[in-house]
N, C-alpha and C. Protein backbone atom coordinates (compact mmCIF):
# COMPACT_ATOMS: atom_id res chain seq x y z
N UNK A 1 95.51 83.13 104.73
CA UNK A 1 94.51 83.66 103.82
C UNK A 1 95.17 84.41 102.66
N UNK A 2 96.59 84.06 102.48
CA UNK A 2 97.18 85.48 101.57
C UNK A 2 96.40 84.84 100.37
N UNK A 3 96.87 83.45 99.82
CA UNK A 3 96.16 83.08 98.42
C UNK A 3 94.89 83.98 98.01
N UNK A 4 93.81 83.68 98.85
CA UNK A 4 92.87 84.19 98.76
C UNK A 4 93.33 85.59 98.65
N UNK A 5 93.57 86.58 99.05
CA UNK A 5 93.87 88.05 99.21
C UNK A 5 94.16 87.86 98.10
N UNK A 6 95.16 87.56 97.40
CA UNK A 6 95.50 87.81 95.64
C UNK A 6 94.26 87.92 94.77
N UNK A 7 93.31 86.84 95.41
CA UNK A 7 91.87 86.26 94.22
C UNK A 7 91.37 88.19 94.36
N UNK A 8 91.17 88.53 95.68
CA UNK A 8 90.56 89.29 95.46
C UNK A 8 90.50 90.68 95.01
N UNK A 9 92.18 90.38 94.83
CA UNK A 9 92.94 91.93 94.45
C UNK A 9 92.43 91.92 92.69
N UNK A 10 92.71 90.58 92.22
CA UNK A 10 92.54 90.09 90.81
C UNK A 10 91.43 90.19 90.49
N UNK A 11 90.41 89.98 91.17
CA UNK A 11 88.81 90.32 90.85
C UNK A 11 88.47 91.43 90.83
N UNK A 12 89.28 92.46 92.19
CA UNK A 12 89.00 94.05 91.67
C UNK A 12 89.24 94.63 90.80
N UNK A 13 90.71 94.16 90.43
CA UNK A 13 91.52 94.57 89.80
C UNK A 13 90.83 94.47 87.90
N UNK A 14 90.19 93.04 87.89
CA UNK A 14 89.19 92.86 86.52
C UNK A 14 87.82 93.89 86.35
N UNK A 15 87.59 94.17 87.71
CA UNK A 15 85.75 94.74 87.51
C UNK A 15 86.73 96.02 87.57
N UNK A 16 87.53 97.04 88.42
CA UNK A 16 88.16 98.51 87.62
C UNK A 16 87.90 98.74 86.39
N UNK A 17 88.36 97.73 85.48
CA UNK A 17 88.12 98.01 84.01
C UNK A 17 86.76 97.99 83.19
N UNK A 18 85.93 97.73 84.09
CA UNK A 18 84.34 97.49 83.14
C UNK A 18 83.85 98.19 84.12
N UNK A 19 83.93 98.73 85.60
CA UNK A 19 82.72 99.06 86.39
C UNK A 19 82.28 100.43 85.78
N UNK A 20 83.22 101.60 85.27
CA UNK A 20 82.36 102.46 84.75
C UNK A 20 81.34 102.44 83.46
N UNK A 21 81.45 100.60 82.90
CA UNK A 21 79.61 100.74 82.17
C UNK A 21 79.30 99.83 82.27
N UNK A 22 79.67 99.26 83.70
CA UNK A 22 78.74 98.40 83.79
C UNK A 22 78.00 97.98 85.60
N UNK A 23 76.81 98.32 85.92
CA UNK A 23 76.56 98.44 87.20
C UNK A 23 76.68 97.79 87.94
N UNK A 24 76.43 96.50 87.53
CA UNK A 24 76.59 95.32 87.79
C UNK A 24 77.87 95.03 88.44
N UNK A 25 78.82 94.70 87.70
CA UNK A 25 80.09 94.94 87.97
C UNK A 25 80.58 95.73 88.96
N UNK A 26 80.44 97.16 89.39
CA UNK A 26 80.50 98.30 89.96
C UNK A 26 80.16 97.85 91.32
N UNK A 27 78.72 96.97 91.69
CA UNK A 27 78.09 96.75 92.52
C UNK A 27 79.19 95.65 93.17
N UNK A 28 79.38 94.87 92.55
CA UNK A 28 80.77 93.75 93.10
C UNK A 28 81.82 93.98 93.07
N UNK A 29 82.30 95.07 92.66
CA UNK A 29 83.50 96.21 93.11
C UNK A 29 83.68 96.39 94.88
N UNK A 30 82.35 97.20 94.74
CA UNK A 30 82.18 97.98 96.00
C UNK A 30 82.11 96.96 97.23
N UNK A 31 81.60 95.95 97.01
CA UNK A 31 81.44 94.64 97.80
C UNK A 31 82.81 93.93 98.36
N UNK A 32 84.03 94.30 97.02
CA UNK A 32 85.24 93.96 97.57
C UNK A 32 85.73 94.46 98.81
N UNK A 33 85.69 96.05 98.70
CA UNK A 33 86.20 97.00 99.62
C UNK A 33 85.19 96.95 101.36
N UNK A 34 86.05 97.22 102.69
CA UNK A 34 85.54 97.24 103.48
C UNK A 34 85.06 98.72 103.67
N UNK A 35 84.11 99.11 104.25
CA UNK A 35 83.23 100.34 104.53
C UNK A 35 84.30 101.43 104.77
N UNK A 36 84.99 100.72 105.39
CA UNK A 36 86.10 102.36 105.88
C UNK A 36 87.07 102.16 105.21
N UNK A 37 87.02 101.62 103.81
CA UNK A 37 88.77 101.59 103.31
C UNK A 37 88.98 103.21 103.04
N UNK A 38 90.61 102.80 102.75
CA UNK A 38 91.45 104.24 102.85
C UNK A 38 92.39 103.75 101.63
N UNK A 39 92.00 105.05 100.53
CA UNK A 39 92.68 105.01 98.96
C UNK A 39 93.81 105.79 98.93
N UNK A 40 94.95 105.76 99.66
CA UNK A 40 96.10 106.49 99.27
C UNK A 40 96.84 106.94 98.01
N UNK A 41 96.08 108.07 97.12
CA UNK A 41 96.48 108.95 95.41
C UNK A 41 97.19 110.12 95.82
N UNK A 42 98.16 110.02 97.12
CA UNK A 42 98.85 111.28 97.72
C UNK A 42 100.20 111.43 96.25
N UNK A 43 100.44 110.03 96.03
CA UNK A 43 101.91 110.20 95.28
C UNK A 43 101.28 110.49 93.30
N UNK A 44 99.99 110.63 93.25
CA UNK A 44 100.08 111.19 91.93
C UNK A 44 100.38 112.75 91.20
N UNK A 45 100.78 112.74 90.39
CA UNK A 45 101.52 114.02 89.80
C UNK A 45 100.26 114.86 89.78
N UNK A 46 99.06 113.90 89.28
CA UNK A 46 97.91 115.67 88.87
C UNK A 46 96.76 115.21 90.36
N UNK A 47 96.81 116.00 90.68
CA UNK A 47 95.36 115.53 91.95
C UNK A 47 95.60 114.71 92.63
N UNK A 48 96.68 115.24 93.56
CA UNK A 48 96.70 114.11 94.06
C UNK A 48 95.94 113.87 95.59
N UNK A 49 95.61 112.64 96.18
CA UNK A 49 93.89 112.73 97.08
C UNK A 49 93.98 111.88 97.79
N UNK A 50 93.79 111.56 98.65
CA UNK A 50 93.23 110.41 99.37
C UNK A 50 91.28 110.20 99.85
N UNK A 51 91.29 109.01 99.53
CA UNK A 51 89.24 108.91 99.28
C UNK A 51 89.60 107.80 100.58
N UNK A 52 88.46 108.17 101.25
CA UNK A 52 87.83 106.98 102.69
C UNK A 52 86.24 106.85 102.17
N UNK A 53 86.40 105.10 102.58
CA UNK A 53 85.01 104.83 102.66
C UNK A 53 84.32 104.81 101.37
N UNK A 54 82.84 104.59 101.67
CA UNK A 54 82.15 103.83 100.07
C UNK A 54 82.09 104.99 99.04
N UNK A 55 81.91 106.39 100.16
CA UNK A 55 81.69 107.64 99.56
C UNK A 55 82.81 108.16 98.68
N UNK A 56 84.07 108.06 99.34
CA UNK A 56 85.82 108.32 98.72
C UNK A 56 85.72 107.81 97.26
N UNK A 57 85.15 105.92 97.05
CA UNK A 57 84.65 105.40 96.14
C UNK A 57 83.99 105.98 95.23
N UNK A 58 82.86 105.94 95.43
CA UNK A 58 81.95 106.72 94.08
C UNK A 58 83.19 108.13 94.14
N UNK A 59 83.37 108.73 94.78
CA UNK A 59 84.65 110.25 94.07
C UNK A 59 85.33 109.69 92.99
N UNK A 60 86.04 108.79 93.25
CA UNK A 60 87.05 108.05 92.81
C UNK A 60 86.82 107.95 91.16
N UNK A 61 85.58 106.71 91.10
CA UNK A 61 84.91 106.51 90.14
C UNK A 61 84.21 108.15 89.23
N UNK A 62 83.80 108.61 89.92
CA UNK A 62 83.50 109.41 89.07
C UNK A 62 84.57 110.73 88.59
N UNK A 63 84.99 110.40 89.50
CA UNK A 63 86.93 111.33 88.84
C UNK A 63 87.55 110.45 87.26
N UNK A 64 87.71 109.36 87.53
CA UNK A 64 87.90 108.96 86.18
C UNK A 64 87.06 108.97 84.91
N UNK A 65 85.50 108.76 85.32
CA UNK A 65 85.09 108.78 84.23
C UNK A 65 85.03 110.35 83.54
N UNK A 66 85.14 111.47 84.70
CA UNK A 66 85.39 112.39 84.19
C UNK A 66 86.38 112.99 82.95
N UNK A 67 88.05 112.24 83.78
CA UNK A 67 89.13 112.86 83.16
C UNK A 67 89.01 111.79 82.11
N UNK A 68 88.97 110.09 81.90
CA UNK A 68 88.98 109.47 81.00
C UNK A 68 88.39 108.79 80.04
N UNK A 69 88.33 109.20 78.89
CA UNK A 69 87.94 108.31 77.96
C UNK A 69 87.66 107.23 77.86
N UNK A 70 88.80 106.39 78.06
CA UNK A 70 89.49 105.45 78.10
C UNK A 70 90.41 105.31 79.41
N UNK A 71 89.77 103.81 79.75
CA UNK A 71 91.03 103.40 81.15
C UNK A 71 91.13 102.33 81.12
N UNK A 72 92.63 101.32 81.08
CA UNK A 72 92.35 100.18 81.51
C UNK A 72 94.05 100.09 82.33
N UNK A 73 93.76 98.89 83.31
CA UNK A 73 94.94 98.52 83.88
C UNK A 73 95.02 96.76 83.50
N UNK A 74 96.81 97.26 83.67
CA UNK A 74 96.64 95.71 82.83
C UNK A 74 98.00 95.04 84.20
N UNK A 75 97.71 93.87 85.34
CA UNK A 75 98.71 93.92 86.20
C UNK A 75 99.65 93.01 84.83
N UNK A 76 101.07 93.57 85.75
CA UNK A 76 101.88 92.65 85.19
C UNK A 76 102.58 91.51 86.02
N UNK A 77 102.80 91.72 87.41
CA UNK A 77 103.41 90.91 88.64
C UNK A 77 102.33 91.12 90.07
N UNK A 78 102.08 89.77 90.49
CA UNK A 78 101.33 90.00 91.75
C UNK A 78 102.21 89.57 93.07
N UNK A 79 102.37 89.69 93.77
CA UNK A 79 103.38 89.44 95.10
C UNK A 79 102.35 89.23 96.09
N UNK A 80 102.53 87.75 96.63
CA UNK A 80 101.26 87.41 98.11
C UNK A 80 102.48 88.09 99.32
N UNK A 81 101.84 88.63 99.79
CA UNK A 81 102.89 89.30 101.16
C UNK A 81 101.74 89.07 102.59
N UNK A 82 101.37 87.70 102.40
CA UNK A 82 100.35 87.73 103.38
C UNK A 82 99.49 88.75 103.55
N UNK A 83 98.63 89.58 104.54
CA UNK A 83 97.66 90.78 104.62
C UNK A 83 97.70 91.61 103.65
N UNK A 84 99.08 91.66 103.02
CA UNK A 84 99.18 92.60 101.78
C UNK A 84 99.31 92.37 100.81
N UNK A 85 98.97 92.49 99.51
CA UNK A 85 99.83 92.37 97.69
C UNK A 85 99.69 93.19 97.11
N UNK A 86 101.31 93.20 96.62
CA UNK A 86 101.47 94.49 95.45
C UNK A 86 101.51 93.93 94.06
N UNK A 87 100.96 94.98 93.56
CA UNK A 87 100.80 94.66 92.09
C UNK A 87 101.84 95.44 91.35
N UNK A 88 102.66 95.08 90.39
CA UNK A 88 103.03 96.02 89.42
C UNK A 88 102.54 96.11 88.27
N UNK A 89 101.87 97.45 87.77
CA UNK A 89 100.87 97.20 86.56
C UNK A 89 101.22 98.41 85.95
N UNK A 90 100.58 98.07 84.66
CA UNK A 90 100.72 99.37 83.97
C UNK A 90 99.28 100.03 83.43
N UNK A 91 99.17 101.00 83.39
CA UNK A 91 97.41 101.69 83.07
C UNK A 91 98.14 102.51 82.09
N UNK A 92 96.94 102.23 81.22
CA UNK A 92 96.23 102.94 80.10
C UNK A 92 95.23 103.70 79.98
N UNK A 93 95.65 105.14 79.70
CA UNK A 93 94.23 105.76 79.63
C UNK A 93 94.33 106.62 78.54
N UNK A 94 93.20 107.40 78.25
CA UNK A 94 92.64 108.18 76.62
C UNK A 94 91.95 109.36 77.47
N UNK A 95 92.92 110.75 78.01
CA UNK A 95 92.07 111.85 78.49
C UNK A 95 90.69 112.29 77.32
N UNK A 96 89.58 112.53 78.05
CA UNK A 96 88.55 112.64 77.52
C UNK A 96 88.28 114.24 76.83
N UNK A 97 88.94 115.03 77.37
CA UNK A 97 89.30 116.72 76.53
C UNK A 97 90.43 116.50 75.58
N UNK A 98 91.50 115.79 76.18
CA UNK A 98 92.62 115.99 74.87
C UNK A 98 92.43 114.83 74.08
N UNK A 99 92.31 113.71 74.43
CA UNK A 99 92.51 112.75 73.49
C UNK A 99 94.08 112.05 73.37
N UNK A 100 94.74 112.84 74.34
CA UNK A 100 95.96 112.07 73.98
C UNK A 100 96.20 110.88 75.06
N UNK A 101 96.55 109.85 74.39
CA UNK A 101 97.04 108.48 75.14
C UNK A 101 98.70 108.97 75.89
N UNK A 102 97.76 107.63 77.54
CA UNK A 102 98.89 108.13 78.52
C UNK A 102 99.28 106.82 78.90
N UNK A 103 100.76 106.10 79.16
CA UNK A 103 100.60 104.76 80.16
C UNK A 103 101.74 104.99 80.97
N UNK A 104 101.28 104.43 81.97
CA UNK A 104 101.91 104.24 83.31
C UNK A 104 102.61 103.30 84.09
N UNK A 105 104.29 102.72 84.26
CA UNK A 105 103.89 101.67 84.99
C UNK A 105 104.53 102.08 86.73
N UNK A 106 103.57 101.63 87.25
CA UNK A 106 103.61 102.04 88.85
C UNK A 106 102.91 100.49 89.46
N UNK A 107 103.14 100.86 91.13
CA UNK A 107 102.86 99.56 91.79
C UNK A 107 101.98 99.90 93.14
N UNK A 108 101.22 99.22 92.94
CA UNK A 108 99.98 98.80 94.22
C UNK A 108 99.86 98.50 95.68
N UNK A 109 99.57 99.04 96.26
CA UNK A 109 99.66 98.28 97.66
C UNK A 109 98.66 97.76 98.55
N UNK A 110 98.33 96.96 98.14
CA UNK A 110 96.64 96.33 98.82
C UNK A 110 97.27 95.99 99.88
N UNK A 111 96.25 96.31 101.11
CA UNK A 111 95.94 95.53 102.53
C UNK A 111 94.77 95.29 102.64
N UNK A 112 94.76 93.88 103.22
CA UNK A 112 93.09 93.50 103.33
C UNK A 112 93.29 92.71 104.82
N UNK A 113 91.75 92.69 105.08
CA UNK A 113 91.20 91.99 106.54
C UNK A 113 90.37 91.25 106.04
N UNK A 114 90.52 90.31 106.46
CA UNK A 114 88.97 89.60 106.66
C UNK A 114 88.51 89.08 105.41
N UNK A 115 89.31 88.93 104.15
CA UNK A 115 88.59 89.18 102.56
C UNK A 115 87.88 90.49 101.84
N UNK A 116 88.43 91.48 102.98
CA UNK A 116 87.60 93.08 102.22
C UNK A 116 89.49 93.92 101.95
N UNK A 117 89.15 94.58 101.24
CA UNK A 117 90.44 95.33 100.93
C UNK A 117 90.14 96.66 101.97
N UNK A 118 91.41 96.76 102.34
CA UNK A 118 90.98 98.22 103.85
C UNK A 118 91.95 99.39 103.35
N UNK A 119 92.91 98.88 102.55
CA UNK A 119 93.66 100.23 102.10
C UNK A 119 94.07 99.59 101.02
N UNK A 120 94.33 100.72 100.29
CA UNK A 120 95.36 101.18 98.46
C UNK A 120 96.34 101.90 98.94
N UNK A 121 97.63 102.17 98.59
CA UNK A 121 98.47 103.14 98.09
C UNK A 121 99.07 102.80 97.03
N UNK A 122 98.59 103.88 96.00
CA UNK A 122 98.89 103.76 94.64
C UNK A 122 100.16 104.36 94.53
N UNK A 123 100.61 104.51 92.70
CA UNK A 123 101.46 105.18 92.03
C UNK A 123 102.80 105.34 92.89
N UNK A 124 103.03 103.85 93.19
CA UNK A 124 104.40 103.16 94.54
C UNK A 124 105.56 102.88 93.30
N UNK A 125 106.70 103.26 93.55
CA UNK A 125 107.89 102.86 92.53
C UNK A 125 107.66 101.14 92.49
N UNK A 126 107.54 100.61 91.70
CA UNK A 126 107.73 99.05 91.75
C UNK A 126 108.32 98.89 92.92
N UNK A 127 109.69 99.02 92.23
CA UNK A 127 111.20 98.81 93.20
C UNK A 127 110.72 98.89 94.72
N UNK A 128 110.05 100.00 95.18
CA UNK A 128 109.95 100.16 96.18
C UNK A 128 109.37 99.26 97.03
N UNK A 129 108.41 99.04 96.23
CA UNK A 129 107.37 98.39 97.02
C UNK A 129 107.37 97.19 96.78
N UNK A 130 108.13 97.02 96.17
CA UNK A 130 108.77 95.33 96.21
C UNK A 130 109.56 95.06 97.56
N UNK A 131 110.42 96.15 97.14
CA UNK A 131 111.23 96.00 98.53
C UNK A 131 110.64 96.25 99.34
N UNK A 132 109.86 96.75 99.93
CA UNK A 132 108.76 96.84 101.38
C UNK A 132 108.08 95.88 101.52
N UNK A 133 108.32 94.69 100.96
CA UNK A 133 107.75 93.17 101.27
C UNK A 133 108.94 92.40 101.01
N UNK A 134 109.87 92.62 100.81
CA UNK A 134 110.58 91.53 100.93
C UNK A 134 110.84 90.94 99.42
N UNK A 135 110.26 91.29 98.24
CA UNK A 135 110.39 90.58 97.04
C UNK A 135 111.22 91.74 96.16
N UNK A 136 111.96 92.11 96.31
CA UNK A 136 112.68 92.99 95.53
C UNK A 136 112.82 92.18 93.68
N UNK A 137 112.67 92.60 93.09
CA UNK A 137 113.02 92.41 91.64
C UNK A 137 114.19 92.18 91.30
């Protein structure tokens, strides 16, 4: 099933960027994720959090639209690691008090069951998490 697991990292990964205006979208977001996923944001510099479940979700979402203006992620490399794929991407965002533009590049760690995504751990050194599957760069 890994193929598939990529489709669906790539489909989340497209509706992230429109679900905060668009509901629609948002609604087939949430549909990706399984009920009890677990969002690992332990390794970010400001706030850093971990969100469970649909509820962790809407936090999530509404944490960004808070701090950002502007957000988009743009992947640059996807890796099928069977149950898992990492992404290396880079995000763009526009803080909504300062205005100053920020980008990032860091790497992803999807695990999924079943076609639902069950965990994230974000803001992963590429490198690293390349190498924790086997695809080192």
């Amino acid at each position: 099933m890994s193929v598939e697991n990529v489709e669906v990292v790539r489909e989340a990964m497209s509706l992230m960027n429109v679900a905060g205006r668009d509901r629609e979208a948002a609604r087939r977001l949430v549909d990706l994720f399984d009920p009890e996923v677990r969002i690992d944001m332990s390794r970010r510099v400001f706030n850093p959090d971990i969100y469970e479940g649909y509820e962790g979700l809407r936090r999530l979402g509404g944490e960004v639209r808070d701090v950002w203006e502007e957000f988009r992620i743009e992947p640059e490399r996807f890796v099928d690691a069977g149950d898992t794929v990492v992404v290396v991407e880079k995000r763009y965002g526009r803080g909504r008090g300062s205005g100053i533009d920020v980008e990032q590049r860091s790497a992803v760690i999807w695990t999924l069951r079943d076609g639902k995504i069950i965990a994230m751990e974000t803001d992963v050194d590429p490198q690293e998490a390349l190498t924790a599957v086997g695809a080192g760069e």
